[in-house]
Protein backbone atom coordinates (compact mmCIF):
# COMPACT_ATOMS: atom_id res chain seq x y z
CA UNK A 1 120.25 101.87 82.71
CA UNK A 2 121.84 102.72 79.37
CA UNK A 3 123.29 106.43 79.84
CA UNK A 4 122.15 107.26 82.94
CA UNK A 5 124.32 109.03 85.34
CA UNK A 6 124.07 108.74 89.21
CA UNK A 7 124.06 112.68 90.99
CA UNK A 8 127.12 113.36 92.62
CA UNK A 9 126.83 113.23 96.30
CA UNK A 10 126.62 117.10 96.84
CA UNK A 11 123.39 116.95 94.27
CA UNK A 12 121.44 113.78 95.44
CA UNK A 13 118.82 113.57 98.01
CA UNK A 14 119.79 110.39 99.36
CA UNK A 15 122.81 111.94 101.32
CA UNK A 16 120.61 114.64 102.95
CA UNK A 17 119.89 112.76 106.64
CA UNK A 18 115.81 112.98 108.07
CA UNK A 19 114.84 115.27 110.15
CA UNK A 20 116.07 114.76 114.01
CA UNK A 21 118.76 112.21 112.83
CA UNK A 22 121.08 113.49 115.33
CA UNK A 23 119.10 111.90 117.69
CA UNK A 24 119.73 108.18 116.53
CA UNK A 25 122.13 105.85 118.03
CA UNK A 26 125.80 105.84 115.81
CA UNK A 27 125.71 103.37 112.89
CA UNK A 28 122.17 103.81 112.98
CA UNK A 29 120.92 102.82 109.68
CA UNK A 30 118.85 105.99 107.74
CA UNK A 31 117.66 104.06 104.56
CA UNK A 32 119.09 102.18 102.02
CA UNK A 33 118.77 101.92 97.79
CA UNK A 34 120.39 99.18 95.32
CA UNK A 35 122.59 100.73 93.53
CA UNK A 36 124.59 99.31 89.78
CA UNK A 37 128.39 99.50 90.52
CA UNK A 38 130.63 99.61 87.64
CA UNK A 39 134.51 99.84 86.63
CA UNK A 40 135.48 102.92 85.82
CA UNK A 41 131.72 103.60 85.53
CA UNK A 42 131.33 101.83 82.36
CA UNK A 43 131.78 97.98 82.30
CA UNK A 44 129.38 96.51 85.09
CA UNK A 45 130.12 95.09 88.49
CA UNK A 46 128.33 91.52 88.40
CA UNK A 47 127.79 91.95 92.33
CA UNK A 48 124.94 92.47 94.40
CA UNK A 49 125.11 96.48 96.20
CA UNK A 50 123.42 98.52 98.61
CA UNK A 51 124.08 101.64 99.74
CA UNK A 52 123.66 103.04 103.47
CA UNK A 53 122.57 106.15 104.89
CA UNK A 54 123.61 106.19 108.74
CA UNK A 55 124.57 108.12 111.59
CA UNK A 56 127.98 108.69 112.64
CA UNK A 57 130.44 111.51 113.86
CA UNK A 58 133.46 113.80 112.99
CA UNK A 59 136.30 114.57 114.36
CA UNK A 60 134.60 116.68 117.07
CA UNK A 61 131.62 114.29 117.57
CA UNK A 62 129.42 116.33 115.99
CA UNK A 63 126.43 114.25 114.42
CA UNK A 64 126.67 113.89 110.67
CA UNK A 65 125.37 111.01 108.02
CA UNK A 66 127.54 108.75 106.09
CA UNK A 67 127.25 106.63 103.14
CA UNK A 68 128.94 103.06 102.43
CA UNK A 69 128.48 100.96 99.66
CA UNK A 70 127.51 97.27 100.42
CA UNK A 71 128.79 93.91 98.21
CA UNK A 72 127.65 90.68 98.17
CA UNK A 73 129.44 88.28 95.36
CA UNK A 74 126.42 88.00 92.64
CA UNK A 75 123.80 85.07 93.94
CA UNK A 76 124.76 85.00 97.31
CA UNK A 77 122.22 84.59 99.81
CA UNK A 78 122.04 86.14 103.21
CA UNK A 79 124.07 83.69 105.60
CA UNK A 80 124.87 84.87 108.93
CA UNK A 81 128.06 82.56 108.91
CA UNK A 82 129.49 85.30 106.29
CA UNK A 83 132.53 87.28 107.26
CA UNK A 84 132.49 91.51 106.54
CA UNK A 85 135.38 93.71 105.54
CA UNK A 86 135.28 96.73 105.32
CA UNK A 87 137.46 98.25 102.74
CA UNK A 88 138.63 101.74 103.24
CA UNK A 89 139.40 102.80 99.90
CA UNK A 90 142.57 105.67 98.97
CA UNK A 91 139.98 107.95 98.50
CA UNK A 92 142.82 111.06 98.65
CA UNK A 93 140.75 113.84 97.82
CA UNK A 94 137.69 116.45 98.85
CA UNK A 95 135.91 116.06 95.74
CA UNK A 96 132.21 114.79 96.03
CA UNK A 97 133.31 112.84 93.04
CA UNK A 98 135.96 110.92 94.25
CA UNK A 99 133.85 109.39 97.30
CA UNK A 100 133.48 105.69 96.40
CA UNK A 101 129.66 106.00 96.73
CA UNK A 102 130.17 108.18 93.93
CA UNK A 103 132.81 106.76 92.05
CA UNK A 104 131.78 102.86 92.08
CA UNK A 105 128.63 103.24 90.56
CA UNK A 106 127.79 102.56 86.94
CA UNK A 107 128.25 106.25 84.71
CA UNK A 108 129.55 107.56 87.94
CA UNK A 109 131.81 110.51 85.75
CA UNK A 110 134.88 109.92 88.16
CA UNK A 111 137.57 109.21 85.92
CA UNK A 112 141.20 109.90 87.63
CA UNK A 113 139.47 108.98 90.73
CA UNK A 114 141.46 106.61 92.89
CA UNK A 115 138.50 104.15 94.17
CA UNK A 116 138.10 103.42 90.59
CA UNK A 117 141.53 101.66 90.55
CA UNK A 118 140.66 100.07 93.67
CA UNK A 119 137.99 97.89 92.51
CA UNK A 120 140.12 94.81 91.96
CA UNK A 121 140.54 94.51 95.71
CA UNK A 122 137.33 94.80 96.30
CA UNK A 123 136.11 91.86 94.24
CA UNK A 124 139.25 89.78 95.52
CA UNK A 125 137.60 89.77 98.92
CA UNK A 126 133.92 89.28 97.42
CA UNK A 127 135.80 86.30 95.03
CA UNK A 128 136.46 85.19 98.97
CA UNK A 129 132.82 84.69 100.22
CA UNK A 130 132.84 87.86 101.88
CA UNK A 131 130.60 90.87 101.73
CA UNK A 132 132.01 93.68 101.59
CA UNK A 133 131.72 97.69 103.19
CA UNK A 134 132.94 100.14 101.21
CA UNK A 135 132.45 103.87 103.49
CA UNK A 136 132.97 107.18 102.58
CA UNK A 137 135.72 107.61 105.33
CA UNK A 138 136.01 111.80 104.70
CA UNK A 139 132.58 112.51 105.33
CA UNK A 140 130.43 114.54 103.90
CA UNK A 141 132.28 117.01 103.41
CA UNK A 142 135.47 115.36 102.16
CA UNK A 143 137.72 116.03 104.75
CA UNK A 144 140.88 114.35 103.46
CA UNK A 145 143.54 113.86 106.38
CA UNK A 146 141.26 114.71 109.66
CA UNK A 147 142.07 112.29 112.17
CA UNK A 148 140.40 109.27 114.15
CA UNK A 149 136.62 110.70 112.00
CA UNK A 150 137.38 107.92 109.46
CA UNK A 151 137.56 105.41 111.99
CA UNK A 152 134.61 106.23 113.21
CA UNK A 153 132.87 106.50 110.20
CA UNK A 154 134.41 103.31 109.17
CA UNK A 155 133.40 101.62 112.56
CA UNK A 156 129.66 103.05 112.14
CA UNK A 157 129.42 101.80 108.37
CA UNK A 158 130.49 98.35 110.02
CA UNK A 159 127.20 98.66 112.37
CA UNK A 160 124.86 99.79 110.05
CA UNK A 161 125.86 96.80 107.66
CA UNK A 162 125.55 94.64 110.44
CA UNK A 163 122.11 95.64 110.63
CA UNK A 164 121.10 95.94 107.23
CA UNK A 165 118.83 92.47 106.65
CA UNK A 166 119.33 91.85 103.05
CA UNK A 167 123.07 91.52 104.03
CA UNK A 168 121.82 88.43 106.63
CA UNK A 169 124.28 89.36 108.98
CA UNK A 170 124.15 89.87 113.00
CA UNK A 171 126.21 91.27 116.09
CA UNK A 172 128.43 88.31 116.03
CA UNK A 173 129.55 88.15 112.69
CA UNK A 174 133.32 88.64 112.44
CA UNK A 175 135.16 91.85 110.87
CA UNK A 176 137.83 92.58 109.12
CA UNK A 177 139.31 96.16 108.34
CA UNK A 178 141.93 96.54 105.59
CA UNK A 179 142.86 99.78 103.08
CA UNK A 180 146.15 101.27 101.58
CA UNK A 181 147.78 104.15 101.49
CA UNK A 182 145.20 106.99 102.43
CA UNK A 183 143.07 104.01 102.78
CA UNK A 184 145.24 102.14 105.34
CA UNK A 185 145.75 105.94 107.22
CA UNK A 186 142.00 105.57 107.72
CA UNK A 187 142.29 101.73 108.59
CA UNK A 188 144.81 102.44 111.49
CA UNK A 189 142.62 105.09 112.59
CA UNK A 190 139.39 102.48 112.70
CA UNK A 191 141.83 100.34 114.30
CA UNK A 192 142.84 102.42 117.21
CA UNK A 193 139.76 104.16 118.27
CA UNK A 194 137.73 100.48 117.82
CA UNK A 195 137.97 99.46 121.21
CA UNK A 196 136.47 102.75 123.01
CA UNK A 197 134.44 103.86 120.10
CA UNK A 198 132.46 100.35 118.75
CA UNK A 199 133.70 97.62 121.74
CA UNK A 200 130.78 95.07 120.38
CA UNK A 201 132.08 94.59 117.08
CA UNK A 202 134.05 91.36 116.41
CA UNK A 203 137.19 92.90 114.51
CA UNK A 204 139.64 90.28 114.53
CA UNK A 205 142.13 92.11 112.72
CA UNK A 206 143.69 94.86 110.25
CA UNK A 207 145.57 94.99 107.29
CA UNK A 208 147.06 98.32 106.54
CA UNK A 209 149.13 98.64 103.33
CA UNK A 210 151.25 101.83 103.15
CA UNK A 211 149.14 103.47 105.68
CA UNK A 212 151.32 107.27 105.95
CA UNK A 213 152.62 106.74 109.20
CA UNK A 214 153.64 110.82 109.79
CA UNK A 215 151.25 113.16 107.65
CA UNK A 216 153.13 116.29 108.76
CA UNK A 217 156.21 114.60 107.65
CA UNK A 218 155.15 113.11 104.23
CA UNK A 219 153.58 116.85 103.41
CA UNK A 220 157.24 118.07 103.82
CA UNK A 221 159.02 115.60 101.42
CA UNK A 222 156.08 115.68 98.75
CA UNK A 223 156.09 119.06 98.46
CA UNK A 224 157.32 120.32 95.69
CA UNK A 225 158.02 117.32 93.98
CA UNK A 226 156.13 115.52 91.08
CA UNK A 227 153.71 114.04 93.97
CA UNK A 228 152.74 117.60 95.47
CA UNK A 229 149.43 117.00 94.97
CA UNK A 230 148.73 114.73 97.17
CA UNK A 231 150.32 117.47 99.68
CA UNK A 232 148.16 119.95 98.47
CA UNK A 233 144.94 117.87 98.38
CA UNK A 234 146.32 116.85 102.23
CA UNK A 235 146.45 120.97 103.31
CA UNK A 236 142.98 121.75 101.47
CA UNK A 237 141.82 118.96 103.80
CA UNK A 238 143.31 120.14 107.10
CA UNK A 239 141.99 123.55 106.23
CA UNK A 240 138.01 122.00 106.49
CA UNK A 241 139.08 119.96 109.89
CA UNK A 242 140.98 123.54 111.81
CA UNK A 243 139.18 126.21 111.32
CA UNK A 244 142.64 127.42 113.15
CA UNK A 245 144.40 127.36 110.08
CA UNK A 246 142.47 129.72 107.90
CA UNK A 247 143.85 132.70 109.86
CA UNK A 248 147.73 131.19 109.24
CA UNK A 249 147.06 130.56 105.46
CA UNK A 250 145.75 134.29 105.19
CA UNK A 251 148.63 135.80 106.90
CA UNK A 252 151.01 133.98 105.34
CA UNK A 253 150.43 132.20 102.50
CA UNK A 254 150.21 134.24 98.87
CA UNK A 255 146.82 134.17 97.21
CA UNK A 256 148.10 132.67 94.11
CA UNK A 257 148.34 129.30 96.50
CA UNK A 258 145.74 129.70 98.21
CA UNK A 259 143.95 129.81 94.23
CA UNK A 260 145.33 126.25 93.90
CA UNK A 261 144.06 124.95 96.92
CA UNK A 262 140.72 125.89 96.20
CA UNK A 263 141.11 124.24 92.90
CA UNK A 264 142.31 120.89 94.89
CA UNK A 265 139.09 121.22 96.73
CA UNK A 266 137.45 120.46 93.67
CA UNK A 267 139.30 118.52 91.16
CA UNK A 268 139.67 114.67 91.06
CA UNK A 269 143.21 112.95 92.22
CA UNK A 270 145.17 111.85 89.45
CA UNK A 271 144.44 115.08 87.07
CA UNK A 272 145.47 116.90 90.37
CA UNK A 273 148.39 115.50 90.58
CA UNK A 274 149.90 116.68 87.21
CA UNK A 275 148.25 120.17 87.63
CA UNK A 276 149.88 120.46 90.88
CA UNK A 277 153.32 118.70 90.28
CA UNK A 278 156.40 120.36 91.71
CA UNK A 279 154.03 123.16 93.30
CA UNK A 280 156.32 124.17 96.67
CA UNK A 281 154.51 125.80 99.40
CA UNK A 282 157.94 127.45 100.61
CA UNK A 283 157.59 129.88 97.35
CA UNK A 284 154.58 131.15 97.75
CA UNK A 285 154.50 131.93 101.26
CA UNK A 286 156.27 134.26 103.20
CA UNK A 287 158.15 131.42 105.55
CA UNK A 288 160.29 128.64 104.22
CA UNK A 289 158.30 125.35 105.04
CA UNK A 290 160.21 124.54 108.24
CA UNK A 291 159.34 127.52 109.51
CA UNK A 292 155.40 127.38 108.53
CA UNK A 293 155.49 123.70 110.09
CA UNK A 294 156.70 125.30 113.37
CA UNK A 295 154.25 127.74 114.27
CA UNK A 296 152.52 126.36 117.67
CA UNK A 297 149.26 125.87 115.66
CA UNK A 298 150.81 124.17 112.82
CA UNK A 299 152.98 121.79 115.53
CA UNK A 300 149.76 121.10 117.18
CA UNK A 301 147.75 120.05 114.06
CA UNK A 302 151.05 117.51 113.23
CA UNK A 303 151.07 116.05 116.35
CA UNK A 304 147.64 115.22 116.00
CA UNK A 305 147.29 113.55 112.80
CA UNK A 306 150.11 111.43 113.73
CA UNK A 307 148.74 107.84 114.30
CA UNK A 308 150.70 105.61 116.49
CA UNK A 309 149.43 106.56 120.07
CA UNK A 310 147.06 104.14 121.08
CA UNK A 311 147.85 100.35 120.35
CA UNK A 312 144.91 98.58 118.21
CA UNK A 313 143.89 96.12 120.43
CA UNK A 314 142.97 93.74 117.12
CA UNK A 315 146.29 92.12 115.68
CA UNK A 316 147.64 93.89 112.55
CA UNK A 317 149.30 93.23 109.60
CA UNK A 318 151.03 96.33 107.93
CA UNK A 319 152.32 95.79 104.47
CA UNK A 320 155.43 98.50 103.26
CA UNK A 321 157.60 99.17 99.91
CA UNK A 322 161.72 99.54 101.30
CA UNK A 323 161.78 101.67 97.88
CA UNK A 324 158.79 103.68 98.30
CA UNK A 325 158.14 106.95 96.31
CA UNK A 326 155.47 108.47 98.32
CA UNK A 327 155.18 107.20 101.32
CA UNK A 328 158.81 106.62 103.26
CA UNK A 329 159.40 103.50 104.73
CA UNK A 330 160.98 105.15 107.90
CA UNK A 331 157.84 106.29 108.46
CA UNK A 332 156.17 103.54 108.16
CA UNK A 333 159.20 101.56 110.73
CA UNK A 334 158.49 104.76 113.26
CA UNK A 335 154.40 103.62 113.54
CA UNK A 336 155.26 99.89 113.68
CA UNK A 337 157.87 101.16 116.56
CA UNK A 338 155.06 103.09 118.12
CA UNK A 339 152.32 100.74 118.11
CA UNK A 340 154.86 98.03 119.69
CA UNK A 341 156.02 100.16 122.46
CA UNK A 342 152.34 100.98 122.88
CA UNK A 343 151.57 97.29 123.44
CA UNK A 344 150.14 96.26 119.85
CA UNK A 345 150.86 92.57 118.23
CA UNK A 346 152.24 93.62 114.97
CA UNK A 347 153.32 91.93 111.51
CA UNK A 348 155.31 94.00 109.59
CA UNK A 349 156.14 93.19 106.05
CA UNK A 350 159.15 95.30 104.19
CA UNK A 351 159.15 94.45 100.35
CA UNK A 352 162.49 95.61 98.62
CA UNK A 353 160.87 95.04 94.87
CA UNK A 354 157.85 97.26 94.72
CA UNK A 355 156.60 100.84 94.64
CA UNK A 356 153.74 102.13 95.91
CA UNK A 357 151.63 101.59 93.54
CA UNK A 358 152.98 97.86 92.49
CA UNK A 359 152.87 96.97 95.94
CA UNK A 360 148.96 97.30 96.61
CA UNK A 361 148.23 95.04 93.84
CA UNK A 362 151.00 92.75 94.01
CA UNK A 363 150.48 92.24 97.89
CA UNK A 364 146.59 91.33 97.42
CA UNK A 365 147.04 87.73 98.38
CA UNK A 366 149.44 88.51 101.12
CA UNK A 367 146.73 90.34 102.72
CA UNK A 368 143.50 88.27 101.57
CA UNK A 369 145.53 85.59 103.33
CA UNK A 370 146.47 87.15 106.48
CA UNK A 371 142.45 88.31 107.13
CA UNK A 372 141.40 84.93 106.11
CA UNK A 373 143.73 82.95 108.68
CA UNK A 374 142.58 85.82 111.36
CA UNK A 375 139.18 84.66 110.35
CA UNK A 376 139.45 80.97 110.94
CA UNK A 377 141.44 81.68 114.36
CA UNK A 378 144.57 80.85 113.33
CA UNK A 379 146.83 82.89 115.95
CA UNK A 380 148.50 86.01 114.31
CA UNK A 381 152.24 86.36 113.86
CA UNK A 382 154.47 89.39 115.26
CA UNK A 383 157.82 90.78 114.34
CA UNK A 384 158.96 92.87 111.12
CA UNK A 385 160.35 90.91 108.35
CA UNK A 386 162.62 92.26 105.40
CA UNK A 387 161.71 90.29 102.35
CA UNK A 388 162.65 90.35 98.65
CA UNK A 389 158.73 90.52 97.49
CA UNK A 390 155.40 89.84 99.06
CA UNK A 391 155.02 87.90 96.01
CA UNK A 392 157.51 85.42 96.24
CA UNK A 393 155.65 82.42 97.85
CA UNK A 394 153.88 79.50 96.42
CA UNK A 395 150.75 80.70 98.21
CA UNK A 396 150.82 84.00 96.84
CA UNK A 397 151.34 82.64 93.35
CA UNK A 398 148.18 80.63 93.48
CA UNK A 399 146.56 84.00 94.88
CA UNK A 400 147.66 85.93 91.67
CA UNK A 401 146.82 83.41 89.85
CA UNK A 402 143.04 83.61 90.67
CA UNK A 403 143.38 87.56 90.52
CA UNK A 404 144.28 86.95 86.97
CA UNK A 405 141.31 85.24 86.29
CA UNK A 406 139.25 87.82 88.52
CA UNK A 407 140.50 90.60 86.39
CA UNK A 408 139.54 88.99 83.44
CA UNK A 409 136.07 88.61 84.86
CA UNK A 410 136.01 92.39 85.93
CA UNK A 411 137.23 93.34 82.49
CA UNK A 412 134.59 91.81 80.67
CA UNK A 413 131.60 92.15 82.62
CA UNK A 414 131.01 88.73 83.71
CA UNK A 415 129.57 87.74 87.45
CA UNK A 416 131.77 88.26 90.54
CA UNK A 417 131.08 84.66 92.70
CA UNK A 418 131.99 83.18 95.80
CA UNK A 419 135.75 81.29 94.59
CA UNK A 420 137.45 81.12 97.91
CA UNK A 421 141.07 79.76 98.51
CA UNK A 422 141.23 77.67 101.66
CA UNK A 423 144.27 78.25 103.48
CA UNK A 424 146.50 75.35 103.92
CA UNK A 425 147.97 74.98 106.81
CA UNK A 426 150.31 72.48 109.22
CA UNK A 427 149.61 71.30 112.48
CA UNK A 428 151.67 73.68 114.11
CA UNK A 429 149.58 76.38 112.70
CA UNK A 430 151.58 77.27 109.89
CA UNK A 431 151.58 77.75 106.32
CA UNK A 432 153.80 75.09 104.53
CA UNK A 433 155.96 78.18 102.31
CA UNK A 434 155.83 80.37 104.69
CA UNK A 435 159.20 80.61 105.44
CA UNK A 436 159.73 81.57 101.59
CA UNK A 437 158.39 85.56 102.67
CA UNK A 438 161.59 85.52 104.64
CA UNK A 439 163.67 86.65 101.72
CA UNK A 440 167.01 87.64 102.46
């Protein structure tokens, strides 16, 4: 395998679905290949993968194929007792490149691509026992933003893994969704269209870190600011899912703008970001934002990517920074206020200490533990809690503890095994320190 490099997703044959596909039942597995995953594409992933071809949907349920990756922790054997989570990674871009099918795999040429940075989560939950899906939740065509299509995609990644023998799971096996930022956007989504879209699957719950909330209204406060890529990437997106759109960005948007969206459409996230920092739609259009937001087409196309309508029927734990820098946390309190007038049994964590980007590595245990107590039927807490730092429990210490040791494995190449924590809990169903998240 020494300097080979895997085709980008737009080049390789394996993406291209048979002939009649369309036909298949959703989740439908296509075919399958082991694949070498690597960090940052150059020191190896000691796991066992797979990737998937299947059938799933967009937005409009138009039949397209999908691709998730598949983990095992290295030597594990098919066991049908073994739970699956499917990890929807911050994928926050259009770029071929940046899909984790891409990006994961050993001299995948991805660097600046966000899945890359995600890979510590990934082996925490293989360090757990667990396999592992990883799906490309924007398609095949990278459509960044579009609503409720990552869930499904996400859900019909879940089936085809469920299916796929070499896995040695079955229809019973219990499921787990969990992502951050862009990732938890397209966890919420799998959450909420689960029950109508996949009823058979046995999701017993969701962890959503940072998950958005209100695209429409995190577009408006990045832009123009040293995070306007991510807004930009976000519109390039939206432009793929309405073809409604093009027509408004022609009238009224300068082509100088329309230049750098096209360049979004093709570069990979965290180069993007600098390129595009401070970049304000408002001066390169002939509207000032506010008034571009409110034309009835643009109105319609917020209201829609807003999640928050339909309560997840699965309990959910929803992890959020009070100090934020991309993602506001009133956003994040208007969805929890949403799903819980909606009928949805909601934790909701507020950390005061961390940003965004702190808190999805900091909060790792917090959420490995919350999916592993929904796993051994340990009822699910509800209410929002203010706390100082998702970090500051004994029981998260001993998780980052073992992520230490995990990221020196990852770092130096060395096997990713089956090390799980067992939750320790009281008779009442408790954890002993739990009342140290409370923080003040």
């Amino acid at each position: 395998m020494r300097g080979f490099r895997p085709l980008r997703p737009d080049q390789d044959p394996f993406y291209r679905p048979p002939a009649g596909f369309e036909h298949r039942a959703p989740g439908e597995l296509l075919r399958s290949r082991v694949v070498e995953l690597a960090v940052f594409g150059v020191v190896p992933l000691r796991v066992s993968a797979w990737q998937l071809l299947y059938r799933t949907s967009d937005l409009n349920g138009v039949p397209e194929a999908s691709v998730t990756t598949v983990l095992l922790p290295r030597g594990a054997v098919p066991d049908g007792r073994r739970p699956l989570i499917s990890f929807q990674c911050a994928i926050d871009a259009l770029a071929p490149q940046c899909f984790p099918s891409y990006a994961l795999r050993r001299g995948a040429r991805a660097l600046g691509a966000i899945p890359q940075l995600e890979v510590p989560l990934i082996a925490a939950a293989l360090a757990r026992g667990w396999a592992v899906s990883v799906p490309d939740h924007g398609g095949p065509g990278g459509r960044f933003g579009a609503p409720r299509e990552p869930g499904y995609r996400a859900l019909d990644g879940i089936r085809a893994a469920l299916a796929f023998g070499s896995l040695g799971l079955d229809a019973d096996t219990p499921v787990a969704l969990w992502g951050y930022s862009g990732g938890g956007l397209a966890t919420v989504w799998a959450a909420e269209v689960a029950a109508r879209y996949a009823p058979e699957l046995a999701i017993v719950g969701a962890v959503a870190g940072s998950p958005v909330g209100d695209p429409g209204s995190a577009f408006v406060r990045l832009n123009g600011t040293l995070f306007a890529g991510f807004a930009m990437v976000f519109l390039a997106g939206l432009r793929r899912t309405y073809p409604t759109l093009e027509p408004i960005a022609q009238l009224r948007v300068r082509p100088r703008y329309l230049d750098m969206l096209a360049k979004a459409e093709v570069g990979v996230t965290l180069p993007l970001l600098a390129r595009l920092a401070r970049r304000d739609v408002g001066r390169y259009s002939d509207l000032d934002v506010d008034t571009l937001l409110g034309l009835p087409e643009m109105r319609r196309i917020i209201t829609d990517i807003r999640p928050g309508v339909v309560a997840p029927t699965m309990p959910l734990l929803i992890v959020q920074g009070v100090n934020d820098e991309i993602i506001a946390v009133a956003d994040i309190d208007a969805l929890v206020e949403r799903y819980v007038g909606a009928g949805a049994r909601v934790e909701y964590l507020r950390d005061r200490f961390s940003t965004h980007f702190l808190l999805q590595f900091i909060a790792i245990p917090t959420m490995l533990d919350w999916i592993a107590d929904r796993l051994a039927d340990i009822p699910a807490p509800s209410g929002t809690r203010t706390v100082r730092s998702v970090a500051a429990s004994r029981r998260a210490s001993r998780g980052h503890r073992t992520m230490a040791r995990l990221s020196a494995r990852l770092l130096t190449g060395r096997p990713i095994r089956s090390e799980p924590l067992v939750p320790q809990v009281d008779r009442a169903g408790q954890h002993p320190d739990a009342t140290r998240l409370t923080g003040s």
